[in-house]
Every structure is written in C-alpha cells, then in structure tokens.
PDB file of N, CA and C in Angstrom:
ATOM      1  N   UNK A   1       0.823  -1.188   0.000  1.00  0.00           N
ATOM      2  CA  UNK A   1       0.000   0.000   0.000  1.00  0.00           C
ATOM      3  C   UNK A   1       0.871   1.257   0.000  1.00  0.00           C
ATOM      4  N   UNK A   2       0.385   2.259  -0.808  1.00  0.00           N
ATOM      5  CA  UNK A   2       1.082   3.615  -0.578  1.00  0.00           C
ATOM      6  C   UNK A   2       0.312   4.437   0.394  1.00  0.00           C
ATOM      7  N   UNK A   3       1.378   5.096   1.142  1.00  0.00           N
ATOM      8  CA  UNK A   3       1.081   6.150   2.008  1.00  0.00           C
ATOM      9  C   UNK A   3       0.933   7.207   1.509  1.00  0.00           C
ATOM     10  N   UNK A   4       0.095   8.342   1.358  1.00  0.00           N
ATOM     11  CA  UNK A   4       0.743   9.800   0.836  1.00  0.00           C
ATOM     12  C   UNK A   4       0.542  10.883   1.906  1.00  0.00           C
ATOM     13  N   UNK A   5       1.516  11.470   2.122  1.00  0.00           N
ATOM     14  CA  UNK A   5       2.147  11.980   2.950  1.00  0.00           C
ATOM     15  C   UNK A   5       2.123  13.559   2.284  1.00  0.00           C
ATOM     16  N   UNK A   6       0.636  14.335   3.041  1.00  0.00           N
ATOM     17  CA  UNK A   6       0.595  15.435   2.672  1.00  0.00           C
ATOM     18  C   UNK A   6       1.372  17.041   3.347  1.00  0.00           C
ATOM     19  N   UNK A   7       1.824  17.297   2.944  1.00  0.00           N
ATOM     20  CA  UNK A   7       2.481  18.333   3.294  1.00  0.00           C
ATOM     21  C   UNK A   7       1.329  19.866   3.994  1.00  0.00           C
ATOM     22  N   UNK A   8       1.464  20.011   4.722  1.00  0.00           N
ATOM     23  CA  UNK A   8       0.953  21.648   4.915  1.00  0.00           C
ATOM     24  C   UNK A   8       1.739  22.436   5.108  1.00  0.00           C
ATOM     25  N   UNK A   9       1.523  23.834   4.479  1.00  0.00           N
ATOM     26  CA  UNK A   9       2.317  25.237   4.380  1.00  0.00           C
ATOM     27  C   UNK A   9       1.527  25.720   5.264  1.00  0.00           C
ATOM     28  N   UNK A  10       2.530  26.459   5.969  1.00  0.00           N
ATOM     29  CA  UNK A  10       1.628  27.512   7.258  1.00  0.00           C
ATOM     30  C   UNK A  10       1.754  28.986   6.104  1.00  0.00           C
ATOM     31  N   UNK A  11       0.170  29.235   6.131  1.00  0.00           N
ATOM     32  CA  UNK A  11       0.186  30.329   5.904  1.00  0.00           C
ATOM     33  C   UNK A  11       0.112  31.661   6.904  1.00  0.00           C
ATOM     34  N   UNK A  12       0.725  33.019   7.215  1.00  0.00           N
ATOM     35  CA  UNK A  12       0.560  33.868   8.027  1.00  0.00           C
ATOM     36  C   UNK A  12      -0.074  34.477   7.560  1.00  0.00           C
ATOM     37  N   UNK A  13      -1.775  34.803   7.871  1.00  0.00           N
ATOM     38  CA  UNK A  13      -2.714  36.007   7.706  1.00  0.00           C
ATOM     39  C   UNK A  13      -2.797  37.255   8.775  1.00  0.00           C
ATOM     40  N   UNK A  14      -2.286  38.091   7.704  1.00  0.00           N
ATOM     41  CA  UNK A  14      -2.631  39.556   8.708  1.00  0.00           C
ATOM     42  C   UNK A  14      -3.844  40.580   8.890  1.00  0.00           C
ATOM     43  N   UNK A  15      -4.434  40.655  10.531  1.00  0.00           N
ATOM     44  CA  UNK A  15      -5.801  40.707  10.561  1.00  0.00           C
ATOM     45  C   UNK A  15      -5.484  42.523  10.184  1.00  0.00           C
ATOM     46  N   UNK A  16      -6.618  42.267   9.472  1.00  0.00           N
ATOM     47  CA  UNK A  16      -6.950  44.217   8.827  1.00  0.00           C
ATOM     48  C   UNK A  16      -8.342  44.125   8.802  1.00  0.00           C
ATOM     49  N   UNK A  17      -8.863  45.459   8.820  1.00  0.00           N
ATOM     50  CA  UNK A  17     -10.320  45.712   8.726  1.00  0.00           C
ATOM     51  C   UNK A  17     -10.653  46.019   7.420  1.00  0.00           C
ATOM     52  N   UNK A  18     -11.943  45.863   7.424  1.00  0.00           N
ATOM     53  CA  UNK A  18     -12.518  46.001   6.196  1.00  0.00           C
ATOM     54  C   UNK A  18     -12.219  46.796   5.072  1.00  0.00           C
ATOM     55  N   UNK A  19     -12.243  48.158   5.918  1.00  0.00           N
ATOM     56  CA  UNK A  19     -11.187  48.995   5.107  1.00  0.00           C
ATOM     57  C   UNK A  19     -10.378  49.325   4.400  1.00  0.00           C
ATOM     58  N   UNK A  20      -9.210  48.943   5.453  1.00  0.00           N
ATOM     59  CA  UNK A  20      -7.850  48.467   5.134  1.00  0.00           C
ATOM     60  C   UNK A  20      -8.059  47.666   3.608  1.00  0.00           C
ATOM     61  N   UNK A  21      -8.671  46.616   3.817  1.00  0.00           N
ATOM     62  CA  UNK A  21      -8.892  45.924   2.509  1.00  0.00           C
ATOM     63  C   UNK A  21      -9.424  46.306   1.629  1.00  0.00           C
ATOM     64  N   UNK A  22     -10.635  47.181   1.727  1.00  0.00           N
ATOM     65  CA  UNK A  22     -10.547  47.795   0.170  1.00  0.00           C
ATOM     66  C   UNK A  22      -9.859  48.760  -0.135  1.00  0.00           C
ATOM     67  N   UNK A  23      -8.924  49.697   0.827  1.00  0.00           N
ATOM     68  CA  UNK A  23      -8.061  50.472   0.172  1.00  0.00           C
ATOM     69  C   UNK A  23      -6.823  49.764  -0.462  1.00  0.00           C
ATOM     70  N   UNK A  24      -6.421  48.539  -0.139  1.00  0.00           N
ATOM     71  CA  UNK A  24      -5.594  47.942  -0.876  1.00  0.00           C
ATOM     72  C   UNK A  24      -5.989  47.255  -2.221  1.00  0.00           C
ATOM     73  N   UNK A  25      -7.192  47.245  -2.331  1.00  0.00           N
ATOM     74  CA  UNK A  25      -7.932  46.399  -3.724  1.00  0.00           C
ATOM     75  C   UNK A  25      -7.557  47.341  -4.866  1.00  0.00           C
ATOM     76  N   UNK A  26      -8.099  48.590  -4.013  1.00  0.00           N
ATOM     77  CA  UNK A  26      -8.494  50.023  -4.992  1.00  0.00           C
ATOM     78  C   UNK A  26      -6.832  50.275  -5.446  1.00  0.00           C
ATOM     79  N   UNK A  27      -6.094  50.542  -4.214  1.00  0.00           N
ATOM     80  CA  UNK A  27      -4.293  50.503  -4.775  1.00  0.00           C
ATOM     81  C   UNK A  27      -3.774  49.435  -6.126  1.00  0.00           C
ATOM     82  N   UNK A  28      -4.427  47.907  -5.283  1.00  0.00           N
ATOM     83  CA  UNK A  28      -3.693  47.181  -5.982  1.00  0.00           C
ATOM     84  C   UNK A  28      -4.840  47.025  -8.051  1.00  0.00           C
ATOM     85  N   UNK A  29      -5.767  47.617  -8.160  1.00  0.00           N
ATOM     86  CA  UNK A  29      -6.044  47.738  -9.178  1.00  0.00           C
ATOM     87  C   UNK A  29      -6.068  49.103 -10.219  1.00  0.00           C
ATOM     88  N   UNK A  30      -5.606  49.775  -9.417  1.00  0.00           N
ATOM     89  CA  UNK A  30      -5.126  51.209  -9.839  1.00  0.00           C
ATOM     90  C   UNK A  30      -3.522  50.970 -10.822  1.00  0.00           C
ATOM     91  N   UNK A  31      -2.634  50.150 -10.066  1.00  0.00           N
ATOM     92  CA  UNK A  31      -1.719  50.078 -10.427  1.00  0.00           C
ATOM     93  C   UNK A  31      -1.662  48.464 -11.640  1.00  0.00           C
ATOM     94  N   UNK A  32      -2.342  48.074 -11.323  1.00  0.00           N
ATOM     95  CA  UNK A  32      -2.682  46.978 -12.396  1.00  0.00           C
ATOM     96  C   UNK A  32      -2.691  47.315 -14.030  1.00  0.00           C
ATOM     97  N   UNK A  33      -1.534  46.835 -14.709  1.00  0.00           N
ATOM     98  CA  UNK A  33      -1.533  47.439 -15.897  1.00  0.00           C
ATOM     99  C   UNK A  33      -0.701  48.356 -16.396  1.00  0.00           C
ATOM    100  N   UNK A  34      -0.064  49.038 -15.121  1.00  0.00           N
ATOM    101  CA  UNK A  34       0.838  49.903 -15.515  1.00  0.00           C
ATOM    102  C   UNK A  34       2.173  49.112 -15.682  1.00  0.00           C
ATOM    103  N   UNK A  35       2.908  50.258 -16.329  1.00  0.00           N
ATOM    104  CA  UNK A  35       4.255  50.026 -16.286  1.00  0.00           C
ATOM    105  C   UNK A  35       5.303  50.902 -15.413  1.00  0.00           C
ATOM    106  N   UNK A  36       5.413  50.348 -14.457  1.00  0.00           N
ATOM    107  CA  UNK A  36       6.430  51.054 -12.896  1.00  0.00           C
ATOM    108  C   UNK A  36       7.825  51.411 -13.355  1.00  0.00           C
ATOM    109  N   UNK A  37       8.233  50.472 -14.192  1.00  0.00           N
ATOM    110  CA  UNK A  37       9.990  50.702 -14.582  1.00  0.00           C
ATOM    111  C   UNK A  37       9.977  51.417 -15.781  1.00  0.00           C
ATOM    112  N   UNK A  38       9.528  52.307 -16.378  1.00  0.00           N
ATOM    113  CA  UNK A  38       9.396  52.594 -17.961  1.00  0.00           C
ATOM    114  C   UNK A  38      10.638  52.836 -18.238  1.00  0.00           C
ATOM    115  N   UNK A  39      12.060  53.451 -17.844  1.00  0.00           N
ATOM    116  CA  UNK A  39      13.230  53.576 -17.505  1.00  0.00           C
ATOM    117  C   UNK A  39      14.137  52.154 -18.073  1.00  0.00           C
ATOM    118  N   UNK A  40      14.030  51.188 -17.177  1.00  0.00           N
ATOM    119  CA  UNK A  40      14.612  50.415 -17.145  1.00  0.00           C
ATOM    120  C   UNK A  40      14.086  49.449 -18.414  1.00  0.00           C
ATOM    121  N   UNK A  41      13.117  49.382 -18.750  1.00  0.00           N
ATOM    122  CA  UNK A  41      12.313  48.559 -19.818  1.00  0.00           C
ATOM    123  C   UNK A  41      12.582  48.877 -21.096  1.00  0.00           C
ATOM    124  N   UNK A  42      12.987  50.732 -21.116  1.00  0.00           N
ATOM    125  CA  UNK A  42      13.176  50.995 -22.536  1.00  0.00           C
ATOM    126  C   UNK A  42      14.481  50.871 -22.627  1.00  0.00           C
ATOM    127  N   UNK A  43      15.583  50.720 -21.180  1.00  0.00           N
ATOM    128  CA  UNK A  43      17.090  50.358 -21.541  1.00  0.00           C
ATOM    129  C   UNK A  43      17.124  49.266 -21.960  1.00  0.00           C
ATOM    130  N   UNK A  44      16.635  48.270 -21.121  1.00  0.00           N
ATOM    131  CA  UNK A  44      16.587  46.775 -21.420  1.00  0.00           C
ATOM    132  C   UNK A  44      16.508  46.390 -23.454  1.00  0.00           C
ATOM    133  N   UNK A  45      14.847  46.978 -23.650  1.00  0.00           N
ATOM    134  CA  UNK A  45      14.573  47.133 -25.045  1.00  0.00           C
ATOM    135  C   UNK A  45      16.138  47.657 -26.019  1.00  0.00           C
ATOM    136  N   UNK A  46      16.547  48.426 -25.322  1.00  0.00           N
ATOM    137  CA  UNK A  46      17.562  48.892 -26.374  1.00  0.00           C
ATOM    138  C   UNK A  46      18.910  47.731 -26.212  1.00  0.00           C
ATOM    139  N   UNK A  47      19.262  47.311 -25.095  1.00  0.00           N
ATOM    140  CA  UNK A  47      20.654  46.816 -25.269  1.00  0.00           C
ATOM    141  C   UNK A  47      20.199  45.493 -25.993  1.00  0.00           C
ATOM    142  N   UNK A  48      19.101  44.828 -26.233  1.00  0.00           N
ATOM    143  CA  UNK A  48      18.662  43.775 -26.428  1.00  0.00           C
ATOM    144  C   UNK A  48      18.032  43.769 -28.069  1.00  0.00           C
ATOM    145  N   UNK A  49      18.180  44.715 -28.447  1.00  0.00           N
ATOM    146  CA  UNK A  49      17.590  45.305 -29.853  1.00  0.00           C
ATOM    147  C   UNK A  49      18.476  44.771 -31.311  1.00  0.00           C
ATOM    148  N   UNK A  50      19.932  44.510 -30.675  1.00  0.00           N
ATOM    149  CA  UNK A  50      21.012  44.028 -32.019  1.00  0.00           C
ATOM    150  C   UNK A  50      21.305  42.690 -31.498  1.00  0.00           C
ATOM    151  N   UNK A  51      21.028  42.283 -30.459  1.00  0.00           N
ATOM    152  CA  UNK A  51      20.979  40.617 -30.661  1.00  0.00           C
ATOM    153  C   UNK A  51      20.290  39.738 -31.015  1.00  0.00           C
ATOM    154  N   UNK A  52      20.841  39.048 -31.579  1.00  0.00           N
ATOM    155  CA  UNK A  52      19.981  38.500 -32.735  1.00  0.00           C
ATOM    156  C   UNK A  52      19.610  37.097 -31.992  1.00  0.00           C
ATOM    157  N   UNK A  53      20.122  36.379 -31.242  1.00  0.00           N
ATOM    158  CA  UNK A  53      19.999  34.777 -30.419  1.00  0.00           C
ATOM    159  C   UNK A  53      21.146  35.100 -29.299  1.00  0.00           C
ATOM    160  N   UNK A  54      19.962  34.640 -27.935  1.00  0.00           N
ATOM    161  CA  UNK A  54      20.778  34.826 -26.790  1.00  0.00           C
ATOM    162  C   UNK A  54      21.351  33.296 -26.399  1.00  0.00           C
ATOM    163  N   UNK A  55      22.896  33.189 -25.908  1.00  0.00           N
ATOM    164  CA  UNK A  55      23.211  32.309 -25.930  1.00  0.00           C
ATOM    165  C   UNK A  55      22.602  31.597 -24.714  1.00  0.00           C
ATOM    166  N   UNK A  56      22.047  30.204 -25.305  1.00  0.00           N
ATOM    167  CA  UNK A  56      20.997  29.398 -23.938  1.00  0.00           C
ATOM    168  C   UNK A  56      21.876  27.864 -23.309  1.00  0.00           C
TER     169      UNK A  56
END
C-alpha cells in the first residue's frame, strides 16, 4: 500500500479591517496594468535590440 504523505504550508494572515482591505484592492487595481519601470524597460529594449539569439 502507498502512504501519501501530505504536506501543509503555514500560511501567516494579517488581521486588517474592512477597510484596510478595500483600500488595498483600490491601490492594488489602480496600479494593475501599468508600467512602474518605464526607464529600465526601454534600456533593457535597447541593449537587447542588435541581438539576434541569446546564448541558452
């Protein structure tokens, strides 16, 4: 017979009020979609623009 031998992850929930939680919904879908690094994304885009196959 096999045993299976389930694992549990402790998850840590942090208690917040109602509130709290929808001001983080409203944050976290405000920022949904954007682009945070536009900086770094259009360097990236450029140094990456004349290579033709990255070595894998």
């Amino acid at each position: 017979m096999r045993k299976d031998n389930k694992t549990l992850k402790e998850v840590k929930i942090i208690a917040m009020s109602s509130e709290t939680k929808e001001k983080l919904s409203e944050v976290a879908r405000e920022i949904n979609g954007r682009n945070l690094f536009t900086e770094k994304i259009e360097l990236a885009k450029k140094t990456l623009e004349h290579i033709k196959s990255l070595p894998i």
